[in-house]
Protein backbone atom coordinates (compact mmCIF):
# COMPACT_ATOMS: atom_id res chain seq x y z
CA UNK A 1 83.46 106.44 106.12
CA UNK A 2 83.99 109.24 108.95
CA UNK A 3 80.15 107.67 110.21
CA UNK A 4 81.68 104.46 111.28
CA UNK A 5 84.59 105.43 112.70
CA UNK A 6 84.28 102.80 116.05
CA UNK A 7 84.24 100.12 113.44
CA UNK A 8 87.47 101.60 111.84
CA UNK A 9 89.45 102.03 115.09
CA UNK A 10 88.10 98.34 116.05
CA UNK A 11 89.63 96.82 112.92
CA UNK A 12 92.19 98.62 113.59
CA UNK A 13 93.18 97.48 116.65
CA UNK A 14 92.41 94.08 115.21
CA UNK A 15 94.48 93.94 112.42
CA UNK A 16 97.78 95.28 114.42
CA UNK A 17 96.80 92.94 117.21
CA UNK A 18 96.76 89.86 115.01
CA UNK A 19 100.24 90.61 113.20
CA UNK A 20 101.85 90.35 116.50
CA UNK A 21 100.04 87.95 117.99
CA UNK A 22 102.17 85.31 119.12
CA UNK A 23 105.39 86.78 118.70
CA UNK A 24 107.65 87.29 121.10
CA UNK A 25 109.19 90.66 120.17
CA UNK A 26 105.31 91.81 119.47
CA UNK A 27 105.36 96.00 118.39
CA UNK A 28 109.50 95.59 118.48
CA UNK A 29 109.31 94.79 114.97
CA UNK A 30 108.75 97.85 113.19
CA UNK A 31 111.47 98.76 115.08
CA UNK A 32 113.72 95.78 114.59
CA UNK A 33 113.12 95.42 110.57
CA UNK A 34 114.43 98.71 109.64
CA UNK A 35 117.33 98.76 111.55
CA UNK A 36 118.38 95.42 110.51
CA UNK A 37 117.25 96.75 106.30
CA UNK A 38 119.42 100.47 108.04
CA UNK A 39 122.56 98.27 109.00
CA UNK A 40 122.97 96.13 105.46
CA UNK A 41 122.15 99.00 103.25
CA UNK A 42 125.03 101.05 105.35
CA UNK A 43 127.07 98.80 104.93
CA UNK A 44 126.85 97.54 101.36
CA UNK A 45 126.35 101.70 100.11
CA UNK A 46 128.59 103.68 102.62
CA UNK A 47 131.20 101.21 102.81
CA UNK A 48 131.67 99.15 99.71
CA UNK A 49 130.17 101.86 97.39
CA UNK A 50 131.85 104.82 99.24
CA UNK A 51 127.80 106.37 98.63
CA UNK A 52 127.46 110.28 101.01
CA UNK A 53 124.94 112.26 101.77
CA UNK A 54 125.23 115.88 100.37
CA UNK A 55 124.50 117.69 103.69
CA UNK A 56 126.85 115.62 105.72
CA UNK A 57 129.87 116.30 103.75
CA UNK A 58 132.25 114.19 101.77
CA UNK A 59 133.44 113.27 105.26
CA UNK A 60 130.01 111.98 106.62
CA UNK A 61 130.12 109.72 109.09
CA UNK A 62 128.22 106.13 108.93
CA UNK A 63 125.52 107.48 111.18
CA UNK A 64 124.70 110.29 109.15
CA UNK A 65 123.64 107.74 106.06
CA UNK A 66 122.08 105.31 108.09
CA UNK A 67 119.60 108.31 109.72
CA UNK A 68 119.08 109.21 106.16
CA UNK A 69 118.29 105.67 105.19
CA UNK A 70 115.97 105.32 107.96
CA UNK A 71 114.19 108.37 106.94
CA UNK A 72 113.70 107.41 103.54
CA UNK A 73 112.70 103.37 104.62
CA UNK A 74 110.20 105.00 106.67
CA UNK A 75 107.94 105.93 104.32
CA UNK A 76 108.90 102.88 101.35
CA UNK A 77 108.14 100.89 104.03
CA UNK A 78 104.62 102.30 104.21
CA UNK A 79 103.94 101.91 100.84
CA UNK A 80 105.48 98.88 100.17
CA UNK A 81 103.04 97.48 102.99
CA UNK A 82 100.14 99.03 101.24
CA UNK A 83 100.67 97.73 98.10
CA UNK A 84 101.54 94.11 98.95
CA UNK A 85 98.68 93.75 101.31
CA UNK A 86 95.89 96.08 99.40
CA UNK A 87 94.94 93.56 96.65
CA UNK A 88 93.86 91.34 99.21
CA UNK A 89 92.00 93.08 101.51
CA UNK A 90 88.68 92.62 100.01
CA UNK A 91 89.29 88.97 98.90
CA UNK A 92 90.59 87.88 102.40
CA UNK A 93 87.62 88.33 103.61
CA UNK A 94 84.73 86.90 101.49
CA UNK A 95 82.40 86.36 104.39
CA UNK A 96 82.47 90.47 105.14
CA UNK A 97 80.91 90.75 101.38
CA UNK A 98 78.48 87.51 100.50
CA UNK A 99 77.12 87.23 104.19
CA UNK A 100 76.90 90.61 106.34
CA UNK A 101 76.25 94.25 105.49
CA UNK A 102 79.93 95.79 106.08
CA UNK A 103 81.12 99.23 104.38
CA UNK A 104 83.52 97.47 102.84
CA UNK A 105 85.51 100.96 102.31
CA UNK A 106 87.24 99.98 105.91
CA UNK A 107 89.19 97.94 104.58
CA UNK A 108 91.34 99.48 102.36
CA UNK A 109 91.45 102.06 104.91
CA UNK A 110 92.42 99.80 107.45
CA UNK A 111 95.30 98.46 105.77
CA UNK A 112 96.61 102.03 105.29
CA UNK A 113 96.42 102.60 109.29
CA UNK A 114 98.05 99.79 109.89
CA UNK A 115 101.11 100.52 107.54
CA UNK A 116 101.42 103.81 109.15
CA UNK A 117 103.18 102.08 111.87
CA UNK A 118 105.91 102.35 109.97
CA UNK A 119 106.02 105.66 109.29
CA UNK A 120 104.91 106.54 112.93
CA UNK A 121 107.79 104.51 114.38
CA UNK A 122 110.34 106.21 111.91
CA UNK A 123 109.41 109.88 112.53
CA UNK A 124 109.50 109.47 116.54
CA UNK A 125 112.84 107.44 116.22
CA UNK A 126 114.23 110.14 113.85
CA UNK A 127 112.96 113.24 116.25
CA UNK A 128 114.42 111.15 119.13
CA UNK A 129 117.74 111.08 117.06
CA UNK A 130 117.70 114.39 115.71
CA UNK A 131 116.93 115.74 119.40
CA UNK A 132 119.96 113.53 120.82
CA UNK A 133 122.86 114.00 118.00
CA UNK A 134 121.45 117.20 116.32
CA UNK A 135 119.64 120.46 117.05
CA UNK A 136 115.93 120.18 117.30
CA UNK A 137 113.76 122.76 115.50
CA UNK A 138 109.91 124.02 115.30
CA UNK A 139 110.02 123.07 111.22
CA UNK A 140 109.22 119.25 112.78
CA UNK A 141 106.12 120.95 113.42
CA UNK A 142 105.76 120.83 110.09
CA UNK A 143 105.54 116.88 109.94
CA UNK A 144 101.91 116.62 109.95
CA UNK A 145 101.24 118.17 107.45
CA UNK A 146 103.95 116.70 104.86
CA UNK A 147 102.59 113.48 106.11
CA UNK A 148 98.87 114.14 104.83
CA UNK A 149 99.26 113.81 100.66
CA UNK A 150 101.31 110.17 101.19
CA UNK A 151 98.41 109.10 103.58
CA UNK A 152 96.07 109.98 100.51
CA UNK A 153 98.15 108.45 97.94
CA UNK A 154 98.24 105.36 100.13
CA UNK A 155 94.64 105.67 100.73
CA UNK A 156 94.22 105.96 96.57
CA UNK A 157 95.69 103.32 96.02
CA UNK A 158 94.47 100.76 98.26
CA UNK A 159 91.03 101.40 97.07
CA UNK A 160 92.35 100.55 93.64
CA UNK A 161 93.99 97.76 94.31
CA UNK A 162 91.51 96.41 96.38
CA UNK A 163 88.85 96.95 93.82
CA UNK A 164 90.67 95.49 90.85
CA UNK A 165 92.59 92.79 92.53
CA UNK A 166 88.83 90.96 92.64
CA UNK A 167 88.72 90.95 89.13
CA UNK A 168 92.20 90.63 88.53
CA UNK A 169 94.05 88.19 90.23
CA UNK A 170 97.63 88.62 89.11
CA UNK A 171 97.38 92.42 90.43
CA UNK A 172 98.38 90.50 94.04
CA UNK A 173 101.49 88.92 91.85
CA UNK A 174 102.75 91.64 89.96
CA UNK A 175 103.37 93.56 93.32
CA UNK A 176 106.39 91.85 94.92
CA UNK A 177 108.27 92.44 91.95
CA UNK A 178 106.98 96.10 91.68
CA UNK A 179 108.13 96.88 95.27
CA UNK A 180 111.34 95.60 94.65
CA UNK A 181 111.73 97.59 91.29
CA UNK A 182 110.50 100.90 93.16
CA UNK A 183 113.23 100.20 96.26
CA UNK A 184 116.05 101.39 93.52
CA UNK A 185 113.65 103.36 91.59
CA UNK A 186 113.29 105.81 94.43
CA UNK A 187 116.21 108.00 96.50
CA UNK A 188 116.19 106.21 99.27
CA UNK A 189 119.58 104.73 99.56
CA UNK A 190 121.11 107.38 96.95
CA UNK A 191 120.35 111.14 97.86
CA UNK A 192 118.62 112.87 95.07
CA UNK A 193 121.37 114.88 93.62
CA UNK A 194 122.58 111.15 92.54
CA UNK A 195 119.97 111.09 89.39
CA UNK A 196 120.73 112.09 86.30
CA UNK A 197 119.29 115.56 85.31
CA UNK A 198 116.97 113.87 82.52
CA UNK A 199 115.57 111.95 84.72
CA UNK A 200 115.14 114.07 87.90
CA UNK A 201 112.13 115.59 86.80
CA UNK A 202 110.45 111.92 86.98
CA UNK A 203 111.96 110.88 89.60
CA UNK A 204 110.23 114.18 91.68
CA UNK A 205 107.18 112.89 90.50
CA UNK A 206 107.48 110.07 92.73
CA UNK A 207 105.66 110.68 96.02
CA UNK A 208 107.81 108.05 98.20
CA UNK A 209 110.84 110.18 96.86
CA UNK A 210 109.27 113.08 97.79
CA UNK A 211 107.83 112.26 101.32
CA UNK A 212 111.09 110.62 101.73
CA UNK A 213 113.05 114.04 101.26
CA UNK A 214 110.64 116.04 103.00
CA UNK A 215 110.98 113.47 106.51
CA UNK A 216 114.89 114.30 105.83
CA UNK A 217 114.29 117.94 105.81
CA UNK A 218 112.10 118.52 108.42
CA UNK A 219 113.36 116.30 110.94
CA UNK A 220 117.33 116.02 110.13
CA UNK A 221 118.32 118.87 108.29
CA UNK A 222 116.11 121.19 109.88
CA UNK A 223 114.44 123.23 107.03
CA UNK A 224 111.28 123.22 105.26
CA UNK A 225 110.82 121.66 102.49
CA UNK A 226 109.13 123.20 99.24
CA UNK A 227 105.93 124.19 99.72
CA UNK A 228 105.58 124.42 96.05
CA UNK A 229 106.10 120.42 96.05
CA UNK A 230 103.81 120.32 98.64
CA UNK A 231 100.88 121.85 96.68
CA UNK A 232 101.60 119.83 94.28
CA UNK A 233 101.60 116.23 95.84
CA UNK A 234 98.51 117.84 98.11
CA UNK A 235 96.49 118.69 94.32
CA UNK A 236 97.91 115.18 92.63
CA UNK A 237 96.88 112.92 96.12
CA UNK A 238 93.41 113.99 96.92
CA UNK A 239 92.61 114.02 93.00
CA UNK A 240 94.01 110.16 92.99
CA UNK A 241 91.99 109.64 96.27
CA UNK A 242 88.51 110.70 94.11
CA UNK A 243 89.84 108.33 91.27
CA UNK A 244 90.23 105.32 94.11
CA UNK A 245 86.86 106.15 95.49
CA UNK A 246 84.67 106.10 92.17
CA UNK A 247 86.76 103.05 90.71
CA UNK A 248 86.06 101.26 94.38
CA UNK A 249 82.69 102.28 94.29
CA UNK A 250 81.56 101.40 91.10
CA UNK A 251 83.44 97.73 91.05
CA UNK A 252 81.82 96.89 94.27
CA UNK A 253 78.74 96.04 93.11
CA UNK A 254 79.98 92.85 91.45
CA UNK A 255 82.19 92.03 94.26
CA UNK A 256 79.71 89.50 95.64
CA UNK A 257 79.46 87.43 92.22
CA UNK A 258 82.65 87.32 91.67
CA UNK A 259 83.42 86.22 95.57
């Protein structure tokens, strides 16, 4: 995939140009939507549910939840994106697989650069934040690198989805309701230390939990995350990335009958 690289960066810049095409607020809305998700969830969880984040205290003001929110949206966001729009990335575009010789591989891939936004816009709002309201501190530096594994694991699985969701349909239908289902599945309007201990050791499993926390850490609370965790999601991504690939890569040889 690295060889065509132009095309990538071409689609790219085609498939971020066409969602805003024609809008008048254009790249303001991956700004706009979370704040407007950051200001309901505040005030349905802070103030009807009295819901505070450990590290701000019992007395933590409104801000304080909603950067935490924001943190954790940032990356459901991306994979919400990924997984509503993967299954479809091979059948919207029929033409790229009966007619033309494409690497068909961009596409999936595309789909995951383009839900990066998200997570691009929410880590230079939070630094911006952190830098204005808190103390700044060289563990953002760390941010990169936290932010590989849950580009794999959105990689991963938009070469399954895209794969299967030729030959299956209802993948594309199951995955509203899945979003929705992971939204309250995952700490992202809760802090962790809200689950029950039986279940915590699922819920860590959870990469959007996880990348979720570590965005928290690194750019609002200032410390480093565990690099143990790390390891771990690093190990688990890249060996769900070689699962994608071979799945991807062996289903797209029927992709033109079945298109």
């Amino acid at each position: 995939m690295f060889k065509h690289h132009y095309l990538y960066w071409q689609w790219l810049r085609r498939d971020v140009a066409g969602r805003y095409r024609g809008s008048v607020l254009g790249l303001l809305w991956p700004i706009l939507q979370p704040l407007t998700q950051i200001a309901v969830f505040t005030l349905i969880f802070y103030e009807f549910m009295q819901m505070r984040w450990p590290n701000t205290g019992s007395n933590g003001d409104a801000m304080d939840y909603g950067l935490n929110v924001f943190a954790g949206l940032a990356v459901f966001n991306f994979f919400a994106e990924v997984l509503a729009r993967a299954p479809s990335a091979i059948l919207s575009q029929p033409n790229l697989v009966t007619k033309v010789r494409f690497p068909l591989l961009l596409l999936p891939a595309v789909t995951v650069g383009s839900a990066l936004v998200h997570i691009a816009v929410g880590s230079v709002s939070l630094i911006l934040l952190a830098a204005l309201f808190r103390h700044a501190s060289w563990v953002m530096l760390w941010l990169p690198v936290f932010l590989l594994p849950l580009i794999l694991y959105g990689l991963a699985l938009a070469l399954l989805l895209a794969s299967l969701g030729i030959y299956l349909r209802d993948i594309g239908q199951v995955m509203p309701a899945l979003t929705n289902m992971l939204m309250f599945l995952t700490p992202i309007f809760y802090p962790a230390t809200a689950v029950p201990v039986y279940l915590k050791p699922w819920f860590e499993l959870n990469p959007i939990g996880w990348g979720a926390q570590a965005l928290r850490s690194l750019l609002l609370e200032a410390s480093l995350p565990s690099l143990n965790a790390l390891c771990l999601h690093a190990v688990a991504s890249i060996l769900l990335l070689l699962l994608g690939r071979y799945v991807f890569l062996r289903l797209e040889k029927g992709f033109a009958d079945v298109l």
